[in-house]
N, C-alpha and C. Protein backbone atom coordinates (compact mmCIF):
# COMPACT_ATOMS: atom_id res chain seq x y z
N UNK A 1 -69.94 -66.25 2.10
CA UNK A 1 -69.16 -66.04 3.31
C UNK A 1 -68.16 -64.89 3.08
N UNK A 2 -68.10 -64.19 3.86
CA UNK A 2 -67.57 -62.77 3.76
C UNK A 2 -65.76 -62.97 4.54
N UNK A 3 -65.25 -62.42 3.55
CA UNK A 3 -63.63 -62.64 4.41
C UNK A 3 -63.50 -61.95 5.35
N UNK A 4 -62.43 -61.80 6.02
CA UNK A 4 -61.85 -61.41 7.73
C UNK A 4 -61.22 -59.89 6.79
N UNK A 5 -60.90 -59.52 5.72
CA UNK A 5 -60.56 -58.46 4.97
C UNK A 5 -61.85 -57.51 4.89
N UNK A 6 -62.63 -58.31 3.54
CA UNK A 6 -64.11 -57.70 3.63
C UNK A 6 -64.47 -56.99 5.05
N UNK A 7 -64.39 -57.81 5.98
CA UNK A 7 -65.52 -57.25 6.94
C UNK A 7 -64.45 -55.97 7.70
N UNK A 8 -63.39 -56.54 7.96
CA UNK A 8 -61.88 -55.38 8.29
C UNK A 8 -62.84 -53.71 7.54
N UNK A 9 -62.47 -54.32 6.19
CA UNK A 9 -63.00 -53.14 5.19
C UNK A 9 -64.28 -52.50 5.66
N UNK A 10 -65.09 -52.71 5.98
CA UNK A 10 -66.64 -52.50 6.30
C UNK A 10 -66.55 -51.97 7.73
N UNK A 11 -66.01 -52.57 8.43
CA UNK A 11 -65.75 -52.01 9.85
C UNK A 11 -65.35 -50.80 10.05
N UNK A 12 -63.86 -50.37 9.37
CA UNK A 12 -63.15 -49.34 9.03
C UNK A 12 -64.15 -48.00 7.91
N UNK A 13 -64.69 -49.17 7.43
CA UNK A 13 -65.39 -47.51 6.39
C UNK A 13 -66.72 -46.92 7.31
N UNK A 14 -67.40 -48.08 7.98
CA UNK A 14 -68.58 -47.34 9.13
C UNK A 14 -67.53 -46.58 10.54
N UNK A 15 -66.59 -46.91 10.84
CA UNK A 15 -65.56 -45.81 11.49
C UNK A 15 -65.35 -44.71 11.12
N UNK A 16 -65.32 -44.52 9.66
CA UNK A 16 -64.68 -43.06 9.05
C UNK A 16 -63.52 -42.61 9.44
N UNK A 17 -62.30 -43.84 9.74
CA UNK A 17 -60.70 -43.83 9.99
C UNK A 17 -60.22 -44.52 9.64
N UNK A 18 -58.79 -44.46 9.65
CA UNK A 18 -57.85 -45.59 9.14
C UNK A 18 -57.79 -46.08 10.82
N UNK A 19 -57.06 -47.31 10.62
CA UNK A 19 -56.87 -47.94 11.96
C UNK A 19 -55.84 -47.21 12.64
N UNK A 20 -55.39 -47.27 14.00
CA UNK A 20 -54.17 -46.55 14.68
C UNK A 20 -52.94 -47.17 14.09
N UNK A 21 -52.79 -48.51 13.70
CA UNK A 21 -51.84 -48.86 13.50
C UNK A 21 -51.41 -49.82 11.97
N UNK A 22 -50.45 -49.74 11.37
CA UNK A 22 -50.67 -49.95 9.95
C UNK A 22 -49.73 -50.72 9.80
N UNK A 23 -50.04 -51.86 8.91
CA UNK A 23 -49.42 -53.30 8.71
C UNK A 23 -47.90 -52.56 7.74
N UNK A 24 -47.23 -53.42 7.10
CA UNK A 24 -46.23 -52.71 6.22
C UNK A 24 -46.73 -52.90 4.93
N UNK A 25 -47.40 -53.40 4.58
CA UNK A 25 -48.25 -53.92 3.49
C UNK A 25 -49.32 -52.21 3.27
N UNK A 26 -49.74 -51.77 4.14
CA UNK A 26 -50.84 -50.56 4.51
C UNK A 26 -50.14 -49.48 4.34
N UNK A 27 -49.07 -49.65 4.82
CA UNK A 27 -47.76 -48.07 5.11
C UNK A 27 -47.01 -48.13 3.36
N UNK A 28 -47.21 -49.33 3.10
CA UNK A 28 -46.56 -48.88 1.39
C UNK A 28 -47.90 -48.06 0.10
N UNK A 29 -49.25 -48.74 0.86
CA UNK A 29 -50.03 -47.97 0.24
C UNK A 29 -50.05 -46.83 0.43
N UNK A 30 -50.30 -46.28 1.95
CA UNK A 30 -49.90 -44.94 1.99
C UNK A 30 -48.61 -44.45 0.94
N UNK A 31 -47.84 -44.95 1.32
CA UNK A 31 -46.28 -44.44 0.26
C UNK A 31 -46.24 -44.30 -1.48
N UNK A 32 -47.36 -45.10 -1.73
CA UNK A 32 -47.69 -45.39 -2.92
C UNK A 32 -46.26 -46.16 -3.23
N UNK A 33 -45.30 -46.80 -2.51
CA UNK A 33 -44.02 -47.79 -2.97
C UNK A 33 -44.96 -49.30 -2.91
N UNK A 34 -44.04 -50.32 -2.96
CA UNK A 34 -44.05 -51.41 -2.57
C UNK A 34 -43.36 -51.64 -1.48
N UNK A 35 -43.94 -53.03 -0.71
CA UNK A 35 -44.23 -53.57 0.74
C UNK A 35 -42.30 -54.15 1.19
N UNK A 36 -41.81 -54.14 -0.63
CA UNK A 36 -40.24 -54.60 -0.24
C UNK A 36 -39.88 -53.66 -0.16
N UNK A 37 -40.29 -51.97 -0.37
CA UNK A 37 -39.26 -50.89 0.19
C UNK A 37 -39.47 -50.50 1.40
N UNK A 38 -40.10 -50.74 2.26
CA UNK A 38 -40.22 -50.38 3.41
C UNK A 38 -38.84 -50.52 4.31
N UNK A 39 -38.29 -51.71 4.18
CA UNK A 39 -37.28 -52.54 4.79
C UNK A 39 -36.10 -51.54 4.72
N UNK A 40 -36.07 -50.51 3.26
CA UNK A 40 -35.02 -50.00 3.00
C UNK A 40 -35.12 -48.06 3.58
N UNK A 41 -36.64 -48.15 4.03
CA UNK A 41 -36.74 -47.33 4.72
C UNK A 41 -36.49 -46.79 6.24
N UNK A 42 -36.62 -48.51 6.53
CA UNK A 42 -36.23 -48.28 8.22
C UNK A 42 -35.02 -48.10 8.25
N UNK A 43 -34.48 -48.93 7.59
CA UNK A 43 -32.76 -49.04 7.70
C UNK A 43 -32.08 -47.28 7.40
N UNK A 44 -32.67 -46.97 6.80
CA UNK A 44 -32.67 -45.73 6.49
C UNK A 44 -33.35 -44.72 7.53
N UNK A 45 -33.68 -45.07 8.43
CA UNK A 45 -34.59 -44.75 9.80
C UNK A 45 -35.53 -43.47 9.39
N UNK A 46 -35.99 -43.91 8.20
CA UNK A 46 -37.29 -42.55 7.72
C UNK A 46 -38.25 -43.42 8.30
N UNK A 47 -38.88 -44.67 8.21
CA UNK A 47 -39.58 -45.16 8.88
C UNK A 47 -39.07 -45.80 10.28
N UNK A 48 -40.09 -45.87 11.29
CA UNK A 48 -39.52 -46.67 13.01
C UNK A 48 -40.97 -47.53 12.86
N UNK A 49 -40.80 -48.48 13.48
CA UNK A 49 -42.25 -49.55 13.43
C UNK A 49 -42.47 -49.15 15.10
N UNK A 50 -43.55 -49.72 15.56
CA UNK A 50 -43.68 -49.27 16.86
C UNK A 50 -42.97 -50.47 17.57
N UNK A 51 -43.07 -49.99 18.92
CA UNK A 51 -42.03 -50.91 19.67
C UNK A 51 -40.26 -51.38 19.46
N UNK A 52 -39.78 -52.26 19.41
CA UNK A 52 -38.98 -52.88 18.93
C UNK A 52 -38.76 -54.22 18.22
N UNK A 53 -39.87 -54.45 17.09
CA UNK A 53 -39.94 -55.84 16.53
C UNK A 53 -38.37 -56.25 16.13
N UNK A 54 -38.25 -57.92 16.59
CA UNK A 54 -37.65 -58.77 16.10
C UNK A 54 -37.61 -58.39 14.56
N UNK A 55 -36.43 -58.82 14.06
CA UNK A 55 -36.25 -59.12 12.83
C UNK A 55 -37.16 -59.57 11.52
N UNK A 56 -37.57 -60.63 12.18
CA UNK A 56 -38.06 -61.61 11.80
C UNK A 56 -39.58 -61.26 12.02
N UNK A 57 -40.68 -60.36 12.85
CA UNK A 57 -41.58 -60.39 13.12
C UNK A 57 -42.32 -59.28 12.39
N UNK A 58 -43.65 -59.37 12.59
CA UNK A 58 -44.39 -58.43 12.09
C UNK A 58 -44.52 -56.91 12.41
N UNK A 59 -44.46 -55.87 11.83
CA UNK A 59 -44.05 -54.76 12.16
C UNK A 59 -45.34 -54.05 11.79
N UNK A 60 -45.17 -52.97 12.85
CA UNK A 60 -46.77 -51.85 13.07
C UNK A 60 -46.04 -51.10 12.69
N UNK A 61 -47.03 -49.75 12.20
CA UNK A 61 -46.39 -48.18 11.99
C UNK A 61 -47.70 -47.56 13.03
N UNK A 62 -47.58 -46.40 13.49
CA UNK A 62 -48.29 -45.62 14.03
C UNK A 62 -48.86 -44.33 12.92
N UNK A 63 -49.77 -44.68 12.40
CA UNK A 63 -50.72 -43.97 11.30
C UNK A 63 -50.87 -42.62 11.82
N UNK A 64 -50.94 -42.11 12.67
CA UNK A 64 -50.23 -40.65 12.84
C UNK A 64 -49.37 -40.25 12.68
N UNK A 65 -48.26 -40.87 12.95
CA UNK A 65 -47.07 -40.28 12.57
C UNK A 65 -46.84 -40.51 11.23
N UNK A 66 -46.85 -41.71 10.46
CA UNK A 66 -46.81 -41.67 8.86
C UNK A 66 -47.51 -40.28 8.40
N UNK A 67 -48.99 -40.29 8.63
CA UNK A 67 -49.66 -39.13 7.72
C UNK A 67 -49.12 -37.99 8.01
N UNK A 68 -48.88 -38.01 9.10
CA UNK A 68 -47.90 -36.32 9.29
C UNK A 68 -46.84 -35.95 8.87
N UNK A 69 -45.71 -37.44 8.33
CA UNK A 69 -45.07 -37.38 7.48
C UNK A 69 -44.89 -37.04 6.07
N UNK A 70 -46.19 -37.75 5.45
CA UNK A 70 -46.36 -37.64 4.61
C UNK A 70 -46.71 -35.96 3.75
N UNK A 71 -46.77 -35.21 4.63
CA UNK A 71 -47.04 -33.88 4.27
C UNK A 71 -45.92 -33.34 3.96
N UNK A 72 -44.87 -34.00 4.64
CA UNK A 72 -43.34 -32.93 3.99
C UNK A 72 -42.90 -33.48 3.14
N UNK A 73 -42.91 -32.07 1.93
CA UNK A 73 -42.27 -32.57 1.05
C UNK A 73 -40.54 -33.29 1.07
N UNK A 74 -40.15 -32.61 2.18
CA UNK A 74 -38.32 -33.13 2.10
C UNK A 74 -38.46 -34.50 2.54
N UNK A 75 -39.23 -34.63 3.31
CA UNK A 75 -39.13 -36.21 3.42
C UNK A 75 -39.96 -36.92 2.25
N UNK A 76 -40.53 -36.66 2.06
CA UNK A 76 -41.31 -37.71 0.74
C UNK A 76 -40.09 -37.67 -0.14
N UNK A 77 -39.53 -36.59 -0.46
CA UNK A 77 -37.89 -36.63 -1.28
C UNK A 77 -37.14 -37.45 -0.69
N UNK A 78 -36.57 -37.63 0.51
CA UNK A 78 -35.81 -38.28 0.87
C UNK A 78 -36.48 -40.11 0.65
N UNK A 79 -37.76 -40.22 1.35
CA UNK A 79 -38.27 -41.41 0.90
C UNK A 79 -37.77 -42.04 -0.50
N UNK A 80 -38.04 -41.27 -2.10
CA UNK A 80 -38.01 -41.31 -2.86
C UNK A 80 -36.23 -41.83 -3.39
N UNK A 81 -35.38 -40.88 -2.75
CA UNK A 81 -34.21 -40.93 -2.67
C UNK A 81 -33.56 -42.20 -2.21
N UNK A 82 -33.95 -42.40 -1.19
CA UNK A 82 -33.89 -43.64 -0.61
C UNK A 82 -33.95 -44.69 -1.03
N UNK A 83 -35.24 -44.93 -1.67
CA UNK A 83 -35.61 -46.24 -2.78
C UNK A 83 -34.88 -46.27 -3.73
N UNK A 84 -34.77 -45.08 -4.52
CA UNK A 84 -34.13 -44.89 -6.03
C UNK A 84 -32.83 -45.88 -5.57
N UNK A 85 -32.14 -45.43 -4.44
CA UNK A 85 -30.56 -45.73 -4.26
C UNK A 85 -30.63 -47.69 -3.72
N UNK A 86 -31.28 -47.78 -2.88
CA UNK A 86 -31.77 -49.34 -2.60
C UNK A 86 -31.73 -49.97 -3.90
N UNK A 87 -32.59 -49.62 -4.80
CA UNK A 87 -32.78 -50.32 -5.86
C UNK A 87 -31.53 -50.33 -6.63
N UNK A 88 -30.86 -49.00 -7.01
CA UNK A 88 -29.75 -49.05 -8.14
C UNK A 88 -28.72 -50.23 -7.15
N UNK A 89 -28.31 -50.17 -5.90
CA UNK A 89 -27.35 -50.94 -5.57
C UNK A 89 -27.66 -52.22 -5.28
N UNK A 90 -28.76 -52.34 -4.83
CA UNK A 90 -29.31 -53.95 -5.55
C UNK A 90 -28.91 -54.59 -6.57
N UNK A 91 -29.48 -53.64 -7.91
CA UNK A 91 -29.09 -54.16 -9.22
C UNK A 91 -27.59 -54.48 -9.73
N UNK A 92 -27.25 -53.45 -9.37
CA UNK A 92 -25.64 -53.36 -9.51
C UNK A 92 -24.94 -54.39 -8.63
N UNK A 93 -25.57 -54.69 -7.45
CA UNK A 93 -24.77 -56.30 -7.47
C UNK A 93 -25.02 -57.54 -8.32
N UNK A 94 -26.38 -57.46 -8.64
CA UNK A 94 -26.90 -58.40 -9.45
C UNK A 94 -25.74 -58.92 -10.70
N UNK A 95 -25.70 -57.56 -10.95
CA UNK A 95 -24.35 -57.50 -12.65
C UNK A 95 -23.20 -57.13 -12.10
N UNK A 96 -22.79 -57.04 -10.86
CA UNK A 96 -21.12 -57.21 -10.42
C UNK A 96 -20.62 -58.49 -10.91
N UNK A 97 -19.46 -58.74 -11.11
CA UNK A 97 -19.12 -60.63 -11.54
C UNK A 97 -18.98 -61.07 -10.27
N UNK A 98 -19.02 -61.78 -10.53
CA UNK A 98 -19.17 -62.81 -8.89
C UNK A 98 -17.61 -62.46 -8.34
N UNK A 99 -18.15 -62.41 -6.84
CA UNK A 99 -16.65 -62.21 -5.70
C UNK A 99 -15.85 -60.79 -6.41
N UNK A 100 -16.22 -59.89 -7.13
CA UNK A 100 -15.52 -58.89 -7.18
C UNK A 100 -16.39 -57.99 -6.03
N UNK A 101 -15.80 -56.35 -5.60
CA UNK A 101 -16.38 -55.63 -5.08
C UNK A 101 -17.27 -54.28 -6.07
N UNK A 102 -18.20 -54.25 -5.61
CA UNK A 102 -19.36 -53.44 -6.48
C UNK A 102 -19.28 -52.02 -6.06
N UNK A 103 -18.88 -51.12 -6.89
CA UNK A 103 -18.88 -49.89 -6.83
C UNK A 103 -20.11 -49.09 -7.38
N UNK A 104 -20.94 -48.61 -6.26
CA UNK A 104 -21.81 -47.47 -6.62
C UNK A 104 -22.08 -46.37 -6.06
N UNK A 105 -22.44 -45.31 -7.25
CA UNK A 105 -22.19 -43.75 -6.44
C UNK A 105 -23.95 -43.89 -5.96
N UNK A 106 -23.70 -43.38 -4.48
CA UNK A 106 -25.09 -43.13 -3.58
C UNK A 106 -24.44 -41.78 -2.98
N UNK A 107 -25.58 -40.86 -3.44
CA UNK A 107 -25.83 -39.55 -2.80
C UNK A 107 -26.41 -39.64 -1.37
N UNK A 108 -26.40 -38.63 -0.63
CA UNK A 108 -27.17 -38.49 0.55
C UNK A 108 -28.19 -38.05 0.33
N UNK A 109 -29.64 -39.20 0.48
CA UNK A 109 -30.79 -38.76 0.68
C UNK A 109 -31.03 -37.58 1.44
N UNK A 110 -30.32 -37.26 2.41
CA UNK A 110 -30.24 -35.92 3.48
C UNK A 110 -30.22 -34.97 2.64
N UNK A 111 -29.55 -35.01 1.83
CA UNK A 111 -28.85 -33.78 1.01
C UNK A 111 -30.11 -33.11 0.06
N UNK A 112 -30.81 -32.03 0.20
CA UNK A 112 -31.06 -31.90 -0.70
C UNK A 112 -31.37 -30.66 -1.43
């Protein structure tokens, strides 16, 4: 018995396209990141999901506009930038002591 993936897969490769619209799970492959940086991308409004999803709900990308993104280099920098800084201030709360305030230097991804 063939999965609902498998056959996804098979469908899509006798198409000879990606689908119009791309899960966040799909848009990190494109990115070559992981599916938890995305989150730090919107917020960062390099990525927009289509429509206006809830919080809480499942979010589309429009696969044209990613791949067309993906060609500039300043934004793939800024992408990159982006994450780097998500992550360091993540961590750095991790090892703040509890209830103090966490100081970290973040550059402007803009900047470059």
């Amino acid at each position: 018995m063939k999965s609902e993936c498998d056959e996804q897969h098979r469908f899509l490769t006798l198409l000879g396209q990606l689908p119009a619209r791309l899960t966040v799970e799909q848009a990190a492959w494109v990115l070559n990141c992981r599916p938890h940086d995305i989150s730090a991308l919107i917020a960062a409004r390099l990525l927009k999901p289509l429509a206006n999803p809830a919080a809480n709900s499942i979010k589309y990308f429009a696969t044209a506009d990613l791949l067309e993104n993906v060609k500039d280099r300043n934004w793939l920098v800024r992408v990159t930038a982006t994450i780097n800084q998500h992550w360091q201030a993540k961590n750095a709360r991790k090892k703040a002591p509890t209830g103090g305030p966490v100081e970290v230097e973040v550059s402007s991804p803009l900047a470059s």
